[in-house]
N, C-alpha and C. Protein backbone atom coordinates (compact mmCIF):
# COMPACT_ATOMS: atom_id res chain seq x y z
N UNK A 1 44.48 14.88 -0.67
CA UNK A 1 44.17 13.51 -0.98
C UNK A 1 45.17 12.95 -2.00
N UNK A 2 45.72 13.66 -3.07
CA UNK A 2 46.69 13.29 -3.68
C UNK A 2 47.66 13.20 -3.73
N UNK A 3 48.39 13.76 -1.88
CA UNK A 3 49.56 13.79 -1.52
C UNK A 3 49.46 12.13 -0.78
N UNK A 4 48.20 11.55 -0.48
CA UNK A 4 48.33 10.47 0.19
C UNK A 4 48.76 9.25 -0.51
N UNK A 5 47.78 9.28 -1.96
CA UNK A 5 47.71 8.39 -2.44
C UNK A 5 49.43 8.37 -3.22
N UNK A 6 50.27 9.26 -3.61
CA UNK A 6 51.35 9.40 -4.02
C UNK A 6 52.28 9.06 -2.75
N UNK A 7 52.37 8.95 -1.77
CA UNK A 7 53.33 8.50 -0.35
C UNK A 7 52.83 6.98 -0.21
N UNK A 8 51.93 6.31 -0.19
CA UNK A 8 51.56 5.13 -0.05
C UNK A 8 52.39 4.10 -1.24
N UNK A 9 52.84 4.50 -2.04
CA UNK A 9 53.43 3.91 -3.18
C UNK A 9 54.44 2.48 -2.84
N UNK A 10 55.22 3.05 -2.01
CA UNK A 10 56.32 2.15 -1.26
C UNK A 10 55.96 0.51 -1.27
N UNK A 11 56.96 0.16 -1.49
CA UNK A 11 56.81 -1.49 -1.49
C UNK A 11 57.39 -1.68 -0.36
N UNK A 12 56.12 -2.37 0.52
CA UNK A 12 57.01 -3.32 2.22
C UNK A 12 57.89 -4.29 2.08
N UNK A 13 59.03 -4.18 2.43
CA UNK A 13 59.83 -5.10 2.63
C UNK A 13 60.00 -5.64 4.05
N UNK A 14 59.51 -7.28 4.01
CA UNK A 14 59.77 -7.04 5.68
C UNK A 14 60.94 -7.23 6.24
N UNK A 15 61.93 -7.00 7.23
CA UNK A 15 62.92 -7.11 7.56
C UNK A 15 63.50 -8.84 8.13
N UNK A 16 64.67 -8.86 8.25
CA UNK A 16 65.19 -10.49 8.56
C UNK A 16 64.72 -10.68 10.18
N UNK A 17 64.75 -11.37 10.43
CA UNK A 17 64.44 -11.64 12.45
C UNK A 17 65.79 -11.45 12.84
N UNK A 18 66.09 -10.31 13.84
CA UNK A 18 67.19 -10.17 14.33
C UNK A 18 67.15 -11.29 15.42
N UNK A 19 68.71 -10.70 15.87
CA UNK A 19 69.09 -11.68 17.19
C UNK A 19 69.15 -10.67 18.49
N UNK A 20 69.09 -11.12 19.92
CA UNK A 20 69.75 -9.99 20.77
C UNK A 20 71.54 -9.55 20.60
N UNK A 21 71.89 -8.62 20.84
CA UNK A 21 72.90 -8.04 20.86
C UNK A 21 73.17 -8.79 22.28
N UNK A 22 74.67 -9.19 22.59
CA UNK A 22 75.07 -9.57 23.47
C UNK A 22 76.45 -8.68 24.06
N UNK A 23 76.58 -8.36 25.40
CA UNK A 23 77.97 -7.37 26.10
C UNK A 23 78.58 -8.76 26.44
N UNK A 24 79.64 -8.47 25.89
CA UNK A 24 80.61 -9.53 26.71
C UNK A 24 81.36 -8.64 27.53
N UNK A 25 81.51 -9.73 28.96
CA UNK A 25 82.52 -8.54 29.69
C UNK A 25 83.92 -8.47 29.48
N UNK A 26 84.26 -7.69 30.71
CA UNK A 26 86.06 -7.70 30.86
C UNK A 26 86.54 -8.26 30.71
N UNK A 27 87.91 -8.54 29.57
CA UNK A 27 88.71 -9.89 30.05
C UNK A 27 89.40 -10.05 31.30
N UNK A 28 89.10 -10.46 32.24
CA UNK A 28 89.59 -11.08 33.87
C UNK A 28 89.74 -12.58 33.73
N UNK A 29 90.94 -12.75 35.16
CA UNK A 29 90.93 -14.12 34.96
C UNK A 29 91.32 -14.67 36.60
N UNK A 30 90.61 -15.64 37.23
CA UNK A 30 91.58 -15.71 38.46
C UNK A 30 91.54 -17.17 38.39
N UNK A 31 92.63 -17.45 39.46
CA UNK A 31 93.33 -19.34 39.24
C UNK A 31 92.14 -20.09 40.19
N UNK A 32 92.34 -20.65 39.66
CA UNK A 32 91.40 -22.20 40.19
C UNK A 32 91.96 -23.24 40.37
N UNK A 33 91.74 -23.77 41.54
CA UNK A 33 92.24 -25.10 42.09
C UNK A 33 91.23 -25.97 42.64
N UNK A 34 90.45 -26.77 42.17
CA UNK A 34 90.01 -27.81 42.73
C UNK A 34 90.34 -29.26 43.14
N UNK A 35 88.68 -29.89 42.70
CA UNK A 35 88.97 -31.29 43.24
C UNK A 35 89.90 -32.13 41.97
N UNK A 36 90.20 -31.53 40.72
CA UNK A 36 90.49 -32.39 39.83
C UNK A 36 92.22 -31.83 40.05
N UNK A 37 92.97 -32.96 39.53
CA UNK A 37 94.26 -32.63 39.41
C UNK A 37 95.38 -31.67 38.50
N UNK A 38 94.63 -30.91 38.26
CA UNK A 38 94.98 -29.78 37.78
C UNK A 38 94.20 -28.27 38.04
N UNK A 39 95.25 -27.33 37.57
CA UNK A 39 94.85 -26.15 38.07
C UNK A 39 94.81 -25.31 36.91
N UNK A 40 94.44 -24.11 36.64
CA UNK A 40 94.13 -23.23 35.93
C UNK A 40 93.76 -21.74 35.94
N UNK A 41 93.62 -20.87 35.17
CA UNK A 41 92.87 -19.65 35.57
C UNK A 41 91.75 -19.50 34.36
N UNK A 42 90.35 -19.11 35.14
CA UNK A 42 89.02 -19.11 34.78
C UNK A 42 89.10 -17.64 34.38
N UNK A 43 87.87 -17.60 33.41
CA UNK A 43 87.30 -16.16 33.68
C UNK A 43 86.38 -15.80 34.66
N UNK A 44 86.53 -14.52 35.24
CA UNK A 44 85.79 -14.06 36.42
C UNK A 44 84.40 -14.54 36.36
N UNK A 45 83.89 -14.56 35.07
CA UNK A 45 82.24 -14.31 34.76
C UNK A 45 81.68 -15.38 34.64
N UNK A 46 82.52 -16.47 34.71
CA UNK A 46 82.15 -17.78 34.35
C UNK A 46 82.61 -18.46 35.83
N UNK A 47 81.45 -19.76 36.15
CA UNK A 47 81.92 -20.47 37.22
C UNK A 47 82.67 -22.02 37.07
N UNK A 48 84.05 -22.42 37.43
CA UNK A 48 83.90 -23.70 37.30
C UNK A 48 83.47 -24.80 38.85
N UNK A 49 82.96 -26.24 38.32
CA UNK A 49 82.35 -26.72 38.91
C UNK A 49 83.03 -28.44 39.25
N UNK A 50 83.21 -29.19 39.92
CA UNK A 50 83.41 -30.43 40.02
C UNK A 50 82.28 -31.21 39.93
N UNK A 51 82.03 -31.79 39.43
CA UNK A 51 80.70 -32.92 39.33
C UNK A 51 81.36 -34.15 39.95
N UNK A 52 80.15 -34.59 41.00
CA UNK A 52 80.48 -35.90 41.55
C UNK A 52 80.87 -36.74 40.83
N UNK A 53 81.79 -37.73 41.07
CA UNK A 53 82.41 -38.75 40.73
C UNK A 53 81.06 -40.04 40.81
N UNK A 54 80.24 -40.26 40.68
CA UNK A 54 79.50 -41.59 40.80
C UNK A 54 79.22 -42.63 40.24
N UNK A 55 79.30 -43.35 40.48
CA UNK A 55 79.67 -44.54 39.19
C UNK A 55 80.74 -44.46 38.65
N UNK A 56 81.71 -44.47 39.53
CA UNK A 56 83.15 -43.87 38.67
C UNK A 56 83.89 -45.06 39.08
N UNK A 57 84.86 -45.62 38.06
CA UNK A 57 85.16 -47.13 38.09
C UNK A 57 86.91 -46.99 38.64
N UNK A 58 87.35 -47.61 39.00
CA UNK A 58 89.32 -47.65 39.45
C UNK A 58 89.68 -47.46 38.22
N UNK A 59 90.11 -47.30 37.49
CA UNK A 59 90.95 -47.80 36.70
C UNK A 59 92.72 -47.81 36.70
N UNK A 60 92.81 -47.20 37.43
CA UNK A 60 94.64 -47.82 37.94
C UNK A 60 94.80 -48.05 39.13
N UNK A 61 95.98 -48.52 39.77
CA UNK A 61 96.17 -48.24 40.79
C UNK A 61 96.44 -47.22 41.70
N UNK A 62 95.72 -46.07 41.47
CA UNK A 62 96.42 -45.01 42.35
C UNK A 62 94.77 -44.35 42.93
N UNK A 63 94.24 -43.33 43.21
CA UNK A 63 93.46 -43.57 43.94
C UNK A 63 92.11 -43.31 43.52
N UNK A 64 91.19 -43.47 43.69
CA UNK A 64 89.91 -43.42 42.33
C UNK A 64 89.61 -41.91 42.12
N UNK A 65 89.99 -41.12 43.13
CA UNK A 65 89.65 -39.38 43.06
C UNK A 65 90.69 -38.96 41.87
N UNK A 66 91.79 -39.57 42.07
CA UNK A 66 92.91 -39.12 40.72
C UNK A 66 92.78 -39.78 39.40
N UNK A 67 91.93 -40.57 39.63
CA UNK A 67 91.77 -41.61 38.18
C UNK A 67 90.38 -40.48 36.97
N UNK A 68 89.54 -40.20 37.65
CA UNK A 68 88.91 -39.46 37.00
C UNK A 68 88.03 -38.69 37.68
N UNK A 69 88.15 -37.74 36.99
CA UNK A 69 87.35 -35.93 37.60
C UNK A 69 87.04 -35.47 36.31
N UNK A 70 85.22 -35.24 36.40
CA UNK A 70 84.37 -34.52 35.39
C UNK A 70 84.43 -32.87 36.29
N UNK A 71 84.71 -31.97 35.47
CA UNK A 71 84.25 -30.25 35.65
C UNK A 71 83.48 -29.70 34.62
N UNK A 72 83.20 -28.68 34.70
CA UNK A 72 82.12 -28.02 34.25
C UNK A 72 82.80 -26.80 34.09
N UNK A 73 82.65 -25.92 33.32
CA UNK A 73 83.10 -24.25 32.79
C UNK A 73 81.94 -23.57 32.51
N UNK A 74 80.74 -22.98 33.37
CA UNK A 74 79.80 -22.47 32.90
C UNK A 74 79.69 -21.03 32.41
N UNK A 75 79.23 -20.87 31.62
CA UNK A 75 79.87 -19.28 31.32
C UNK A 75 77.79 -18.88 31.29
N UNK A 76 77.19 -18.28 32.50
CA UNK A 76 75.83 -18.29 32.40
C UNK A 76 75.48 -17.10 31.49
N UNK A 77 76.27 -16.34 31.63
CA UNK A 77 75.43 -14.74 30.68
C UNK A 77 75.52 -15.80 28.98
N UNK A 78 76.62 -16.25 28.57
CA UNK A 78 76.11 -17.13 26.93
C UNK A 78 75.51 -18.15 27.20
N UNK A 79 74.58 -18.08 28.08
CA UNK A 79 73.86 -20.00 28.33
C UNK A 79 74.67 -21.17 27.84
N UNK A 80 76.03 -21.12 28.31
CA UNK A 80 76.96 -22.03 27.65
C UNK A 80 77.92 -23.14 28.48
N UNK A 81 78.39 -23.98 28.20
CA UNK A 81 79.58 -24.85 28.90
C UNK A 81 80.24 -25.58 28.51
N UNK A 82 81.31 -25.56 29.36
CA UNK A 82 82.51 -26.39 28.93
C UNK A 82 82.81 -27.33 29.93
N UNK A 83 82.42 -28.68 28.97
CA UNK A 83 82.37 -29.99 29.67
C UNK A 83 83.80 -31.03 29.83
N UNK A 84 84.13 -30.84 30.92
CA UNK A 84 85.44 -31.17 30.90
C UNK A 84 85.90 -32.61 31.71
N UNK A 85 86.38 -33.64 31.04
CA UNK A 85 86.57 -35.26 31.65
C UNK A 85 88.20 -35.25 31.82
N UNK A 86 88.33 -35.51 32.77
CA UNK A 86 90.27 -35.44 33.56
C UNK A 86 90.51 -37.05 33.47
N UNK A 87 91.32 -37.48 33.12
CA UNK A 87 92.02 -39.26 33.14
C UNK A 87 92.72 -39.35 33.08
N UNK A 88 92.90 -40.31 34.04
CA UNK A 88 94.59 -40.59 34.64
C UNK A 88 94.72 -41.62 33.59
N UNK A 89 96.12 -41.16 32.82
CA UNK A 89 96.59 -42.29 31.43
C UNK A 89 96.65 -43.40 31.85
N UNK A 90 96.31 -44.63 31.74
CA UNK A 90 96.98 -46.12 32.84
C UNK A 90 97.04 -46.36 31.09
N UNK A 91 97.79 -46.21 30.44
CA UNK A 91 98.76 -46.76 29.33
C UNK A 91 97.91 -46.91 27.52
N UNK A 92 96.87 -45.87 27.87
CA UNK A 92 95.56 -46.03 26.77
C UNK A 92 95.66 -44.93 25.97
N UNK A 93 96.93 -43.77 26.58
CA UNK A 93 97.10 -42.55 25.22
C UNK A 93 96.56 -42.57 24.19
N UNK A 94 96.94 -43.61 23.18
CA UNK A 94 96.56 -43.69 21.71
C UNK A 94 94.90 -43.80 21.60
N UNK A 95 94.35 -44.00 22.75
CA UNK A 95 92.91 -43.67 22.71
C UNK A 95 92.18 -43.11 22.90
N UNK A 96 92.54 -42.72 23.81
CA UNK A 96 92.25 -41.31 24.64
C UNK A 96 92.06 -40.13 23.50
N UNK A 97 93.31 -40.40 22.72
CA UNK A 97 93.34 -39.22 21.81
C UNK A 97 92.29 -39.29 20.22
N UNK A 98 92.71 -40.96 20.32
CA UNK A 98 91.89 -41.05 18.92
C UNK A 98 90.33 -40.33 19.11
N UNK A 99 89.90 -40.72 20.55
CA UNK A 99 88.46 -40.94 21.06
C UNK A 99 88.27 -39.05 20.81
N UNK A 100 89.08 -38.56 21.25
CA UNK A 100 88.54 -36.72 20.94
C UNK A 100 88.71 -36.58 19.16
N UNK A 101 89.50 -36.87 18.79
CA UNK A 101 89.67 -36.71 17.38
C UNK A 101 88.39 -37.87 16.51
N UNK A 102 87.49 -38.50 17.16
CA UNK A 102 86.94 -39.41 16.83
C UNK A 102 85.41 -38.65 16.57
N UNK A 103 85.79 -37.66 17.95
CA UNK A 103 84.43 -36.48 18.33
C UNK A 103 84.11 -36.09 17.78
N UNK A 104 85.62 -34.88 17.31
CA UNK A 104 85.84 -33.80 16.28
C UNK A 104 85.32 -34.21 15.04
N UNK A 105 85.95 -35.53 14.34
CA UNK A 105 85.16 -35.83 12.71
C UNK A 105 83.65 -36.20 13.05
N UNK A 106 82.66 -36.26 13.98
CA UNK A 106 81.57 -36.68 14.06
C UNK A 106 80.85 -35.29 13.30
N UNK A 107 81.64 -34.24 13.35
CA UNK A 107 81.07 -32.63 13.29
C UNK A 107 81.20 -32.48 12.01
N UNK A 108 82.05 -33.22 10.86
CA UNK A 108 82.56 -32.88 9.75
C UNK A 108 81.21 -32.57 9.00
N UNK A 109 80.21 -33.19 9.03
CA UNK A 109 78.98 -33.28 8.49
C UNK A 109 78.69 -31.91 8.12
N UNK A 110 78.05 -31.12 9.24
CA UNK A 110 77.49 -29.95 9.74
C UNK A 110 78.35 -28.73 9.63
N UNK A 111 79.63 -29.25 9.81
CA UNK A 111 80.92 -28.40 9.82
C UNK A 111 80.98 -27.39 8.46
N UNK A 112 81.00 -26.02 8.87
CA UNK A 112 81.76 -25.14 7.67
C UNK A 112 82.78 -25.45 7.28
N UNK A 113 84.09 -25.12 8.47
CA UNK A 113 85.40 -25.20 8.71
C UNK A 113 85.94 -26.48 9.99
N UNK A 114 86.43 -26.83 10.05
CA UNK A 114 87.59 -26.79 11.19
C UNK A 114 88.77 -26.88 11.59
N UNK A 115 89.24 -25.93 12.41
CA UNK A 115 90.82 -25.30 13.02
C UNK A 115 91.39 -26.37 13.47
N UNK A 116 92.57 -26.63 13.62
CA UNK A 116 93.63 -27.30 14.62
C UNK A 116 94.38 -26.20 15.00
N UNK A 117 94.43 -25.96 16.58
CA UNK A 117 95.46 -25.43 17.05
C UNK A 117 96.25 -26.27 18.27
N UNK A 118 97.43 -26.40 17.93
CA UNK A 118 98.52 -27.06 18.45
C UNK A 118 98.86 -26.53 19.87
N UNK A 119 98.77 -27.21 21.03
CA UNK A 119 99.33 -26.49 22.00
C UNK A 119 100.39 -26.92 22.40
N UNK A 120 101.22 -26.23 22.65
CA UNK A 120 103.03 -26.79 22.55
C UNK A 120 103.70 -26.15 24.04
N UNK A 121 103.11 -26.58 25.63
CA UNK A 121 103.98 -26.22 26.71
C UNK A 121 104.79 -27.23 27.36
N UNK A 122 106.22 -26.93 26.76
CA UNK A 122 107.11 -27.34 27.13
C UNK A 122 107.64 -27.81 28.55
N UNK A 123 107.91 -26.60 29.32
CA UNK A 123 108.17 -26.12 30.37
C UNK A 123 107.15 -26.82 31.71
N UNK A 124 105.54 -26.54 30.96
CA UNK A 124 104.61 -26.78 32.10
C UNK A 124 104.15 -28.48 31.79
N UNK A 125 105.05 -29.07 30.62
CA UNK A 125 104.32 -30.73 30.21
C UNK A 125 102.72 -30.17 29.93
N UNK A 126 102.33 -29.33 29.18
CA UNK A 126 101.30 -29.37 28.54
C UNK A 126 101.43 -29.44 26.96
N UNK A 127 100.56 -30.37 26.18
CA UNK A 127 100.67 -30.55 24.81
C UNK A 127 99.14 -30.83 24.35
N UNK A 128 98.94 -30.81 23.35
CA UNK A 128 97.32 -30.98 23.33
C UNK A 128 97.02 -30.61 21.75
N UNK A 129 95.75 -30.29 21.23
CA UNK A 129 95.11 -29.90 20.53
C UNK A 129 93.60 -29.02 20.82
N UNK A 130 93.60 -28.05 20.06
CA UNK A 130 92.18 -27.31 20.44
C UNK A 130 91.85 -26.73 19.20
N UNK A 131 90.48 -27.54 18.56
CA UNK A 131 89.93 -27.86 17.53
C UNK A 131 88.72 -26.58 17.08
N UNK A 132 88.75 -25.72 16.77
CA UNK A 132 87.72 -24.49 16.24
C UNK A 132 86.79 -24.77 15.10
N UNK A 133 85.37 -25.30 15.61
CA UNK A 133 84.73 -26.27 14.27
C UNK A 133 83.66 -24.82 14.12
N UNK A 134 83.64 -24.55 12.51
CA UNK A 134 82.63 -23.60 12.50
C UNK A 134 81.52 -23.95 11.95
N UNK A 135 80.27 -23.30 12.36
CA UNK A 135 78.89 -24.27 11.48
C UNK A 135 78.02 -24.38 12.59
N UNK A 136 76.97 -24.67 11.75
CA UNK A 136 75.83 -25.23 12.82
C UNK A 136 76.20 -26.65 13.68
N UNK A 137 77.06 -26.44 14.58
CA UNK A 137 77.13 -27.67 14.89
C UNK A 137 77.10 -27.79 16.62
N UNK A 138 76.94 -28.99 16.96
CA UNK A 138 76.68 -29.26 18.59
C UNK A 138 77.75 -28.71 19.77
N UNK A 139 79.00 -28.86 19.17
CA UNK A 139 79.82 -28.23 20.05
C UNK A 139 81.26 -27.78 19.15
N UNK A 140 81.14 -26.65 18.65
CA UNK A 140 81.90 -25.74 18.27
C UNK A 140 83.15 -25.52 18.79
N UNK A 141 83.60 -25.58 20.04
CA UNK A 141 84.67 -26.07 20.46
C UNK A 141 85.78 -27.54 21.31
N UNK A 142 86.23 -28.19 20.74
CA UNK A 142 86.48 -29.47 21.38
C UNK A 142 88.25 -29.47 21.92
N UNK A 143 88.46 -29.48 22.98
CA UNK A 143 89.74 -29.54 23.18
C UNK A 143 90.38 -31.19 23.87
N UNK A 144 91.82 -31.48 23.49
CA UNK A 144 92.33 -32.09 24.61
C UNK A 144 93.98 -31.89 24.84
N UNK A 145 94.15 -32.31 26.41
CA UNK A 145 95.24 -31.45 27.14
C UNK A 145 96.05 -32.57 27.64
N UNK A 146 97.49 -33.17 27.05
CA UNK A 146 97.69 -34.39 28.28
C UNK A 146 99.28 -34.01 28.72
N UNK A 147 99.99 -34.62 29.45
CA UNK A 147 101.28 -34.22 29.57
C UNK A 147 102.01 -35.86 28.95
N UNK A 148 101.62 -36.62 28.46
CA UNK A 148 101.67 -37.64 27.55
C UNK A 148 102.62 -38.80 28.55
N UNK A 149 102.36 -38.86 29.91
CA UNK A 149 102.38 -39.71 30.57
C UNK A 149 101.75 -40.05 31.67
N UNK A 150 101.10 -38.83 32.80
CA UNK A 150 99.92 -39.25 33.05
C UNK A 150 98.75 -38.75 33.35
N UNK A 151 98.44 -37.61 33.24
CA UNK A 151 97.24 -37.06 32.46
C UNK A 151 96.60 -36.52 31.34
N UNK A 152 95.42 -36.73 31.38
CA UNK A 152 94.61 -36.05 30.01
C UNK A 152 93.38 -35.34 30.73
N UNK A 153 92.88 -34.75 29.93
CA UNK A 153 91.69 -33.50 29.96
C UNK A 153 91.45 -33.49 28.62
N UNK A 154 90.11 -33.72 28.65
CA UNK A 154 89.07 -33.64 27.42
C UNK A 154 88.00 -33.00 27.82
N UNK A 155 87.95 -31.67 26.50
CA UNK A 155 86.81 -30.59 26.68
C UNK A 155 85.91 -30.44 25.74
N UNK A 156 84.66 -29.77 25.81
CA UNK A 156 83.72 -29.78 24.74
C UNK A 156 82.84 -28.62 25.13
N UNK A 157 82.25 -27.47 24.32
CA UNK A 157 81.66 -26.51 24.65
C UNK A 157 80.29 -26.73 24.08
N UNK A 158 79.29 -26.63 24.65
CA UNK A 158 77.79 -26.73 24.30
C UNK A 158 77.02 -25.54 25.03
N UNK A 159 76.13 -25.03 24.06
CA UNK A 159 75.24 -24.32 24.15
C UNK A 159 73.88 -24.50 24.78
N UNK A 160 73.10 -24.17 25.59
CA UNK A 160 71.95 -23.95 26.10
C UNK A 160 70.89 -24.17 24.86
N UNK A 161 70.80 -24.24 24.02
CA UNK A 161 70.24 -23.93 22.68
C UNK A 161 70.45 -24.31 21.41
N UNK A 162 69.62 -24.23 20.54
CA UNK A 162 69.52 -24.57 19.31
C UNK A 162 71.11 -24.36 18.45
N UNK A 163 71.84 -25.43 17.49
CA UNK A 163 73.20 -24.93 16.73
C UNK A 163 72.93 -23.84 16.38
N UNK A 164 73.39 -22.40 16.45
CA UNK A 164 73.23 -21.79 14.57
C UNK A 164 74.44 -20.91 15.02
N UNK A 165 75.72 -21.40 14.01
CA UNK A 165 76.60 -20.62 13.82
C UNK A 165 76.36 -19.13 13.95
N UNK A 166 75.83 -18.87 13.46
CA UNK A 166 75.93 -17.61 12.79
C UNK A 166 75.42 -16.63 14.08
N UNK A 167 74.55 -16.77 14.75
CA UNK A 167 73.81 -16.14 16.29
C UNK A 167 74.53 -16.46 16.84
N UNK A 168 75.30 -17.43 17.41
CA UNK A 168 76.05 -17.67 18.44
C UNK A 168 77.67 -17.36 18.37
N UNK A 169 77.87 -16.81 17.20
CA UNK A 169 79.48 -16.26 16.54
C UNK A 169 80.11 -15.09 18.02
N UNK A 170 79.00 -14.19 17.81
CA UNK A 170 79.76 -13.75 18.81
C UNK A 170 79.89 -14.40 20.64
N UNK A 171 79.50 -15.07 21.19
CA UNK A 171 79.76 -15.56 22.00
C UNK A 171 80.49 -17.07 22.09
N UNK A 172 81.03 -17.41 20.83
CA UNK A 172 81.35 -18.31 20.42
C UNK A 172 82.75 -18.09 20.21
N UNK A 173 83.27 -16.83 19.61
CA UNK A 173 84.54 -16.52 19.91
C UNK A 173 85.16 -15.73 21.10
N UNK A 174 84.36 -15.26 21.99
CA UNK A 174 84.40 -15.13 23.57
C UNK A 174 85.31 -16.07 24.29
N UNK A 175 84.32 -17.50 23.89
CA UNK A 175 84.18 -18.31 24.59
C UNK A 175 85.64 -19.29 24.12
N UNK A 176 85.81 -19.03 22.86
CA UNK A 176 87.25 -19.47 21.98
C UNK A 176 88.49 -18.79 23.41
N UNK A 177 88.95 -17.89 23.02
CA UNK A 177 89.62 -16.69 23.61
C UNK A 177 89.40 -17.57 25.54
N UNK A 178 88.63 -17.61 25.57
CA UNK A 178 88.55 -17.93 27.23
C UNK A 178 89.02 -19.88 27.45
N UNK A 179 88.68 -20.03 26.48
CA UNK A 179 88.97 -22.14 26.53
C UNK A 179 90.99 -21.83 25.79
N UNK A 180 91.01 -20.57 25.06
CA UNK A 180 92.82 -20.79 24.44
C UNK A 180 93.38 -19.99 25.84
N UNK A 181 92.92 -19.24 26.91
CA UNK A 181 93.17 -18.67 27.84
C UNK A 181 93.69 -20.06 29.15
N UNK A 182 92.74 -20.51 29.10
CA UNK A 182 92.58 -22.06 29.91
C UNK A 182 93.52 -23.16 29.44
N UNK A 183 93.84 -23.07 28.07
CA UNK A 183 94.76 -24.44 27.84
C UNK A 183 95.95 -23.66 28.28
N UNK A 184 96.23 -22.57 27.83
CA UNK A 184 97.66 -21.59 27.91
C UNK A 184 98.15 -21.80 29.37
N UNK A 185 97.74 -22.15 30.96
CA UNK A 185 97.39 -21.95 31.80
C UNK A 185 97.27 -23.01 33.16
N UNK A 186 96.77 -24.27 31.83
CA UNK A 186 97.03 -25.33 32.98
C UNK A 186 98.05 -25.77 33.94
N UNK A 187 98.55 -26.31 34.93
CA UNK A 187 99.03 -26.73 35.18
C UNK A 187 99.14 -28.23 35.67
N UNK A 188 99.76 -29.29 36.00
CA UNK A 188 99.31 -30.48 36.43
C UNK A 188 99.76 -30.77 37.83
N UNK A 189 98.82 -31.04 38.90
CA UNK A 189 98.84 -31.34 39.80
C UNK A 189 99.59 -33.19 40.64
């Protein structure tokens, strides 16, 4: 009896609420060509998608399928996506760009950090920015891609779920690694 009452002593501490452990897979990658005017290579594990054009307005003269194309980057094992708007420049650059950089400071709030990384392809007319916002925030990754005469691509990664940096870190830099895989990659159609 006095071995009991001497082991019971212990103070409970209760533990923090974990998260699930998540496997990310292989890095794989194969090219993709769709309905939008550019091409790329995806990761295997992730699907991309064309979303109908509806309600989709002319805006230049060339043909309304090339003027604008919404895709999708679903990556289902991180309940995640990358929301992607294609526009044909008809002479609005300086807005186009302000309008993503307009995105990006909407996050400053919530924001820990955020990255600028410069994308600089010469060769393929790709130039851009791809923005690494850390924090509880809505979309943690924001990119845009133009060849600065006549296309652009604007991207945004959102989660299935509630912000929280910190749970979603590791599939969050997965998902980094797979969107710097994708800008590295484009080509323009």
């Amino acid at each position: 009896m006095a071995i009991t009452f001497i082991s019971c002593n212990d103070v409970t501490v209760p533990k923090p609420r974990g998260y699930p452990r998540l496997d990310q897979p292989a890095d794989s990658f194969e090219p993709w060509t769709g309905a939008c005017p550019f091409t790329a290579e995806v990761p295997t594990y992730a699907r991309m998608t064309v979303r109908a054009n509806a309600g989709m307005e002319d805006l230049s003269t060339s043909s309304a399928s090339d003027t604008v194309c919404w895709s999708s980057l679903r990556f289902a094992h991180q309940r995640a996506t990358v929301f992607m708007t294609y526009r044909r420049i008809n002479g609005d650059l300086p807005e186009l760009i302000d309008d993503a950089h307009a995105f990006k400071d909407k996050h400053e709030a919530k924001a820990a950090r955020i990255r600028s990384e410069r994308i600089l392809r010469d060769t393929a007319r790709v130039f851009g920015n791809l923005f690494d916002v850390d924090g509880d925030v809505a979309s943690p990754i924001v990119f845009y891609l133009t060849d600065s005469t006549s296309h652009f691509l604007y991207g945004s990664l959102y989660f299935d779920t509630r912000p929280n940096g910190d749970s979603l870190q590791p599939a969050t830099d997965r998902i980094r690694s797979d969107v710097r895989h994708f800008a590295q990659t484009v080509k323009w159609r």
